[in-house]
C-alpha atoms as a PDB file:
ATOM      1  CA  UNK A   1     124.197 112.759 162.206  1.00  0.00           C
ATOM      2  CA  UNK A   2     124.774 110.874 159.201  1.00  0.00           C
ATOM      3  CA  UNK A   3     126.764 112.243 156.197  1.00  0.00           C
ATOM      4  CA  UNK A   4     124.956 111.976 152.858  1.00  0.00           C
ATOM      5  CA  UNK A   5     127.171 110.129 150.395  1.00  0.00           C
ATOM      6  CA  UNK A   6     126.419 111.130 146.561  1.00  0.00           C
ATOM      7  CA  UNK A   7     127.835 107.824 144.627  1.00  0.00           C
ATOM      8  CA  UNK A   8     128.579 108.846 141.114  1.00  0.00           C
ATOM      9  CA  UNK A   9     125.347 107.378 138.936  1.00  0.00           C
ATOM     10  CA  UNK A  10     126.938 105.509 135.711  1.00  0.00           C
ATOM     11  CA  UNK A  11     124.095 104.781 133.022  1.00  0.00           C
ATOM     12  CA  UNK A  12     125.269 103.101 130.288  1.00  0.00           C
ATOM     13  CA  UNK A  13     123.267 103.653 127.017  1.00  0.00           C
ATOM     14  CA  UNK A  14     122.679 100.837 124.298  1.00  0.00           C
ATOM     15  CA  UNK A  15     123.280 104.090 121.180  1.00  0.00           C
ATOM     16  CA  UNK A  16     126.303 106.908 121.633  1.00  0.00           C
ATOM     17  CA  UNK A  17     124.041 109.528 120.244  1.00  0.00           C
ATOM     18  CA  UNK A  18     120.770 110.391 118.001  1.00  0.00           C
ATOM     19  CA  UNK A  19     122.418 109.372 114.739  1.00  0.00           C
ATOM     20  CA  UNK A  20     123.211 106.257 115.711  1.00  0.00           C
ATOM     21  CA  UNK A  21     119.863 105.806 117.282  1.00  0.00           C
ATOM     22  CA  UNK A  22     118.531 107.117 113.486  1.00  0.00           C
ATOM     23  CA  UNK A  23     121.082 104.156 111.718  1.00  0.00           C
ATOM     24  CA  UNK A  24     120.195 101.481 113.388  1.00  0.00           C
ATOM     25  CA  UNK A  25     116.564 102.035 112.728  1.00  0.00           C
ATOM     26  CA  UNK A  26     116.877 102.612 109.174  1.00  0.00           C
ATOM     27  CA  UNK A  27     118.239  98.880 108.868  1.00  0.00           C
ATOM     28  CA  UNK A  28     116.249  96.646 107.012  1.00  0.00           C
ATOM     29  CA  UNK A  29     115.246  93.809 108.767  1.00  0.00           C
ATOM     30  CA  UNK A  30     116.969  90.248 109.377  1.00  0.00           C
ATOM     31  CA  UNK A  31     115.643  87.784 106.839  1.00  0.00           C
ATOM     32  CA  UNK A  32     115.398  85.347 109.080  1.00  0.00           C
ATOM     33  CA  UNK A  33     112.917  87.504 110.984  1.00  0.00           C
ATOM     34  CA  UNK A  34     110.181  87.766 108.396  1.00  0.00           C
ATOM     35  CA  UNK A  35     106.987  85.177 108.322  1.00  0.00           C
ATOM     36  CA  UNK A  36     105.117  85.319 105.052  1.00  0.00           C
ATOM     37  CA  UNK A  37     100.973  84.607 105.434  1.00  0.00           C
ATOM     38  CA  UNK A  38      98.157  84.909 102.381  1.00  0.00           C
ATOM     39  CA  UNK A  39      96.503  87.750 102.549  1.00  0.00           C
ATOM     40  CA  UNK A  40      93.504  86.897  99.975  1.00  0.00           C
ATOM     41  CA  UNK A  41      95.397  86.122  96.437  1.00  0.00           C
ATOM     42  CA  UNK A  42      98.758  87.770  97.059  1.00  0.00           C
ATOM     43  CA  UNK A  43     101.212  86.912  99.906  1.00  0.00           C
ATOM     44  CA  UNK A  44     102.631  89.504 102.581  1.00  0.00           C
ATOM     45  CA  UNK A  45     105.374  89.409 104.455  1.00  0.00           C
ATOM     46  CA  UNK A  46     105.593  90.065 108.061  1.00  0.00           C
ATOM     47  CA  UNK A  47     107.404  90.345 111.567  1.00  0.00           C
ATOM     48  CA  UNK A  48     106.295  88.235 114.422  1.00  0.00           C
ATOM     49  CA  UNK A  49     105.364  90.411 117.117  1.00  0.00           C
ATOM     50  CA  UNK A  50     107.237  88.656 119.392  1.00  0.00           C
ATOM     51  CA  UNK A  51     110.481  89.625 117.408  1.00  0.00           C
ATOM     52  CA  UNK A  52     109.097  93.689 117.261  1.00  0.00           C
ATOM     53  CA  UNK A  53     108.913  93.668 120.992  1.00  0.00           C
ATOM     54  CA  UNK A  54     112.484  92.022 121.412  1.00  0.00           C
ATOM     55  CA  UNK A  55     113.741  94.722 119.378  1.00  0.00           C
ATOM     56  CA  UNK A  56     111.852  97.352 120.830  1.00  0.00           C
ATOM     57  CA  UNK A  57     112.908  95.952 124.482  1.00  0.00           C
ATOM     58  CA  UNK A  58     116.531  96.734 122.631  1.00  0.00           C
ATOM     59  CA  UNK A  59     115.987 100.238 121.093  1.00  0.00           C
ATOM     60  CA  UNK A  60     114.432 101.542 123.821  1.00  0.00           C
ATOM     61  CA  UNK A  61     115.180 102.259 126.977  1.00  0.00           C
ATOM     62  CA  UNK A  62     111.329 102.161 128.407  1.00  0.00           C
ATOM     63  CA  UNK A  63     108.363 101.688 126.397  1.00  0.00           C
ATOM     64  CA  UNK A  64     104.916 100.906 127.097  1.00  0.00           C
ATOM     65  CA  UNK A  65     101.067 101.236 126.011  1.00  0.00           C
ATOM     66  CA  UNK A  66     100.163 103.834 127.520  1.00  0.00           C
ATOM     67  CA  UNK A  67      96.834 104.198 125.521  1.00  0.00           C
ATOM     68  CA  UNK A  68      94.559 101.783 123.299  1.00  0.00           C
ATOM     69  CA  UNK A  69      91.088 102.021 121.822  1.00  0.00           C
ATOM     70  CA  UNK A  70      88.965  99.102 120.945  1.00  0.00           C
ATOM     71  CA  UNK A  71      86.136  99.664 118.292  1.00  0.00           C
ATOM     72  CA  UNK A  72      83.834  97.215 116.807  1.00  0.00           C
ATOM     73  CA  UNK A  73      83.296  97.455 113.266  1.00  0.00           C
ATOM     74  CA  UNK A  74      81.054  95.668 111.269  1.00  0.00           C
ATOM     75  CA  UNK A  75      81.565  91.893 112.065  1.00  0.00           C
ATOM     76  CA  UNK A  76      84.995  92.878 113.691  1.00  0.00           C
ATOM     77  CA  UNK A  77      86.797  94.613 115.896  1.00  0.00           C
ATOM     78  CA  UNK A  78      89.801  97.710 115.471  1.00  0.00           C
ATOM     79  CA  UNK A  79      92.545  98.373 117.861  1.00  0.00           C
ATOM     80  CA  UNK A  80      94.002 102.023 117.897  1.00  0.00           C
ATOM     81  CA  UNK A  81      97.520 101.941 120.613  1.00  0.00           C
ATOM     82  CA  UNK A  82      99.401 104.778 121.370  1.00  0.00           C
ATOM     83  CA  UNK A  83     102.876 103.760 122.648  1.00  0.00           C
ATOM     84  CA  UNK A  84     105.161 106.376 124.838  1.00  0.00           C
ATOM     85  CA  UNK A  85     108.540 105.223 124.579  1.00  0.00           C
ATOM     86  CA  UNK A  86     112.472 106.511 125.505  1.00  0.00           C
ATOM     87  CA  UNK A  87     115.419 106.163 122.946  1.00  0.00           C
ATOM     88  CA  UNK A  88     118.485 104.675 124.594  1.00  0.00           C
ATOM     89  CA  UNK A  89     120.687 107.350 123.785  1.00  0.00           C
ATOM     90  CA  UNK A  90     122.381 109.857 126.055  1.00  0.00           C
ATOM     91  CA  UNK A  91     119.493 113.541 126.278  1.00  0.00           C
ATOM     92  CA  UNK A  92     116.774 111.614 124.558  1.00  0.00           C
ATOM     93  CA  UNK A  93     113.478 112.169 125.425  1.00  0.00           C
ATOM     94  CA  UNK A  94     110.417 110.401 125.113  1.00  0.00           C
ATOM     95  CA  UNK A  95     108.269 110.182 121.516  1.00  0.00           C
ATOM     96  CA  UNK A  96     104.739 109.486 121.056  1.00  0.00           C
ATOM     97  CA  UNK A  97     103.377 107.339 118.403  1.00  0.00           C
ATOM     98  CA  UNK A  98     100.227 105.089 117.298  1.00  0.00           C
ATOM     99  CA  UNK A  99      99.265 102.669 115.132  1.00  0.00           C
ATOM    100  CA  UNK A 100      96.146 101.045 114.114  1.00  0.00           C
ATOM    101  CA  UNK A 101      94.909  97.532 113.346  1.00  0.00           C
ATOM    102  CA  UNK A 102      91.950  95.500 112.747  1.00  0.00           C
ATOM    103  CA  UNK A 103      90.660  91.869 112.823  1.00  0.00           C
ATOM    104  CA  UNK A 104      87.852  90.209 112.161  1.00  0.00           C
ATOM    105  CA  UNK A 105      85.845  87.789 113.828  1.00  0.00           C
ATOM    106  CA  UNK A 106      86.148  84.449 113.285  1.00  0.00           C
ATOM    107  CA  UNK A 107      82.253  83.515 113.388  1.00  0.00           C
ATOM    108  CA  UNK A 108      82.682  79.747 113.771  1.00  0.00           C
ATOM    109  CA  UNK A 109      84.928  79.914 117.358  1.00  0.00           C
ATOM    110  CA  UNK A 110      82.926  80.470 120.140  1.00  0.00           C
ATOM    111  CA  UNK A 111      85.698  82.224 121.759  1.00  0.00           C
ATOM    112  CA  UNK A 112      86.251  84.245 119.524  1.00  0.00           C
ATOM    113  CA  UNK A 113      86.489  87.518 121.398  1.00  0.00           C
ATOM    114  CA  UNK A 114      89.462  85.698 123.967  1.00  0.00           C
ATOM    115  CA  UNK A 115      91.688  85.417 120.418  1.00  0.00           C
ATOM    116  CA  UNK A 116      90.250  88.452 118.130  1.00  0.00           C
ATOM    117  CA  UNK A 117      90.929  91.539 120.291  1.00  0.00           C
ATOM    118  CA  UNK A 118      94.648  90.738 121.483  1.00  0.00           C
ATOM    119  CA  UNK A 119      95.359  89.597 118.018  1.00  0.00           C
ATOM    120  CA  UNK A 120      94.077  92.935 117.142  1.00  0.00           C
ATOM    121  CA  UNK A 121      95.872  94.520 119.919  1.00  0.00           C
ATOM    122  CA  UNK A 122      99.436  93.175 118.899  1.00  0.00           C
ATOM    123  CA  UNK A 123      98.729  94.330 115.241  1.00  0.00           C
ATOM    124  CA  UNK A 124      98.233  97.689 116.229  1.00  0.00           C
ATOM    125  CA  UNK A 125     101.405  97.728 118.198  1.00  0.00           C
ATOM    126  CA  UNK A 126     103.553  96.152 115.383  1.00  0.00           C
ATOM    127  CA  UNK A 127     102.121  98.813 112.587  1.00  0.00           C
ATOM    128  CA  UNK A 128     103.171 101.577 115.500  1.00  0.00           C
ATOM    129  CA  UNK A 129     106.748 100.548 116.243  1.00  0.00           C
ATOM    130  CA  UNK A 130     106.392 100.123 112.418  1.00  0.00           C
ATOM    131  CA  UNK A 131     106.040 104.007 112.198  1.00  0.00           C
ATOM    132  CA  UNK A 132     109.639 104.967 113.386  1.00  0.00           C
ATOM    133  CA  UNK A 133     112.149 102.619 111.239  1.00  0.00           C
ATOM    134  CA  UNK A 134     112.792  99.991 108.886  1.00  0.00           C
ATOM    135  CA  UNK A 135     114.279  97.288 111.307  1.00  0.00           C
ATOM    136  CA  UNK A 136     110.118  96.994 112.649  1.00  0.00           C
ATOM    137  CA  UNK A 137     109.559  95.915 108.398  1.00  0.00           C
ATOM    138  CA  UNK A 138     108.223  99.976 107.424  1.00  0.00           C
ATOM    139  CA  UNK A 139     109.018  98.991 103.870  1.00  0.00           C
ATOM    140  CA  UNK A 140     107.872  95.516 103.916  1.00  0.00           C
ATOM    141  CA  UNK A 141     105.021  94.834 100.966  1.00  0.00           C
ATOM    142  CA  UNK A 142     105.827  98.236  99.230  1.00  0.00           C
ATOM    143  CA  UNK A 143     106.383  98.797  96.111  1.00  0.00           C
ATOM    144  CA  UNK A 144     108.623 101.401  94.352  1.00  0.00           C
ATOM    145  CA  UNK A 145     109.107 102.499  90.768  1.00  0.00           C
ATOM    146  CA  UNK A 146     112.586 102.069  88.982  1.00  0.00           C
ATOM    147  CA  UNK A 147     113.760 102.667  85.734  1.00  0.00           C
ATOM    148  CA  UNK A 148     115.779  99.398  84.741  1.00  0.00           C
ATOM    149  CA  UNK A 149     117.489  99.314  81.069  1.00  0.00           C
ATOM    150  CA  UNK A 150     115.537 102.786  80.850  1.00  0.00           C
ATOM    151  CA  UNK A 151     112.496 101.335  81.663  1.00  0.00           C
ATOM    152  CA  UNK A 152     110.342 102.084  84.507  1.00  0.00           C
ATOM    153  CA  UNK A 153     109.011  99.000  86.370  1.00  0.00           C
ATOM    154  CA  UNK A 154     107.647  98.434  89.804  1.00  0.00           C
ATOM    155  CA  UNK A 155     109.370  96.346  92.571  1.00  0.00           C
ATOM    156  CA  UNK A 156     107.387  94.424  94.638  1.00  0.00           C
ATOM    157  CA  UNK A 157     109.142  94.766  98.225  1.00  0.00           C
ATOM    158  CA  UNK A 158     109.705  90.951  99.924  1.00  0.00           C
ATOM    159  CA  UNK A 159     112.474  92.905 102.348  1.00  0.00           C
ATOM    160  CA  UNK A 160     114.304  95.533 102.490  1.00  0.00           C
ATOM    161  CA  UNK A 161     117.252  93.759 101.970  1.00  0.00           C
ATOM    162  CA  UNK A 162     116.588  92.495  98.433  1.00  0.00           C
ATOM    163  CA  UNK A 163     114.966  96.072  97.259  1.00  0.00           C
ATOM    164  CA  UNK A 164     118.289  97.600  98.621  1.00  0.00           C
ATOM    165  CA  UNK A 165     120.406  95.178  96.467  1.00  0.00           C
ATOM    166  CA  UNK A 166     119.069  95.416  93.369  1.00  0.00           C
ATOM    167  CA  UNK A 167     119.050  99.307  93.686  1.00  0.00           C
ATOM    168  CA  UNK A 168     122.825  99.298  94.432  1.00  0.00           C
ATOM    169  CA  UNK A 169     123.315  96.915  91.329  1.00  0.00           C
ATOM    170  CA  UNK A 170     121.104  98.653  89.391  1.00  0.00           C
ATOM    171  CA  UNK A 171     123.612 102.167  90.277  1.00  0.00           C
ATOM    172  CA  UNK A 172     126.650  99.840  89.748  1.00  0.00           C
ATOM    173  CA  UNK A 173     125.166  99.108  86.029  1.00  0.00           C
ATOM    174  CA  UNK A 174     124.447 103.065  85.262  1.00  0.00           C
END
């Protein structure tokens, strides 16, 4: 008869613990990740998704799609995803979130079906990892009210970076 050997298991985790987890998504996002595109008159600035799912491939230990919903609307189509994914941090456990996204088709393709629905697809997954931080661009293309010189005015939010900034020199002036 054999004897069972139990080899020690060593998993090596990317965070030490939840907080750390919690830090690094609350970072704004590299400049050098964000895309700007015209969104009617006004611009908006944006992460690739190919960058979101690099970070999320880093964040996480597993994630995947575990559920999406296609609707048509109008002359378009909306994608609803719900993604399942586990925190790489020592007794995490797995969180549950969606986002949706919708895109409309582009009548003068004749494929346009092939190109609308996964472009709609990988919105709705960027606007979900979007949900749990700022490093997947949460606070991209918001705007906040400050009171500058004792004045209130509203900030226009290119990244999280510059908003950050000019709050901190904003304190620094107080």
């Amino acid at each position: 008869m054999k004897e069972v050997v139990n080899l020690p298991i060593e998993t090596e985790y990317r965070f030490k613990n939840e907080k750390e987890y919690k830090d690094f998504l609350d970072q704004a996002p590299n400049e050098s990740w964000l895309q700007n595109r015209s969104l009617g008159k006004s611009n908006h600035v944006y992460i690739p998704v190919f960058i979101t799912a690099a970070n999320a491939d880093f964040i996480f230990k597993t994630w995947d799609v575990m559920n999406e919903e296609l609707r048509e609307i109008s002359n378009g189509v909306m994608c609803t995803a719900k993604i399942v994914a586990l925190p790489d941090y020592p007794g995490a456990q797995e969180i549950v979130f969606t986002g949706s996204a919708a895109t409309q088709f582009k009548m003068k393709a004749d494929n346009h079906v092939e190109f609308d629905i996964p472009n709609a697809r990988e919105k709705a997954i960027a606007k979900a990892f979007a949900t749990k931080g700022n490093i997947f661009g949460r606070n991209l293309n918001r705007k906040y009210k400050v009171t500058k010189g004792g004045e209130e005015v509203t900030v226009s939010v290119k990244s999280d970076m510059s908003f950050r900034k000019e709050v901190k020199d904003e304190a620094k002036k107080s």
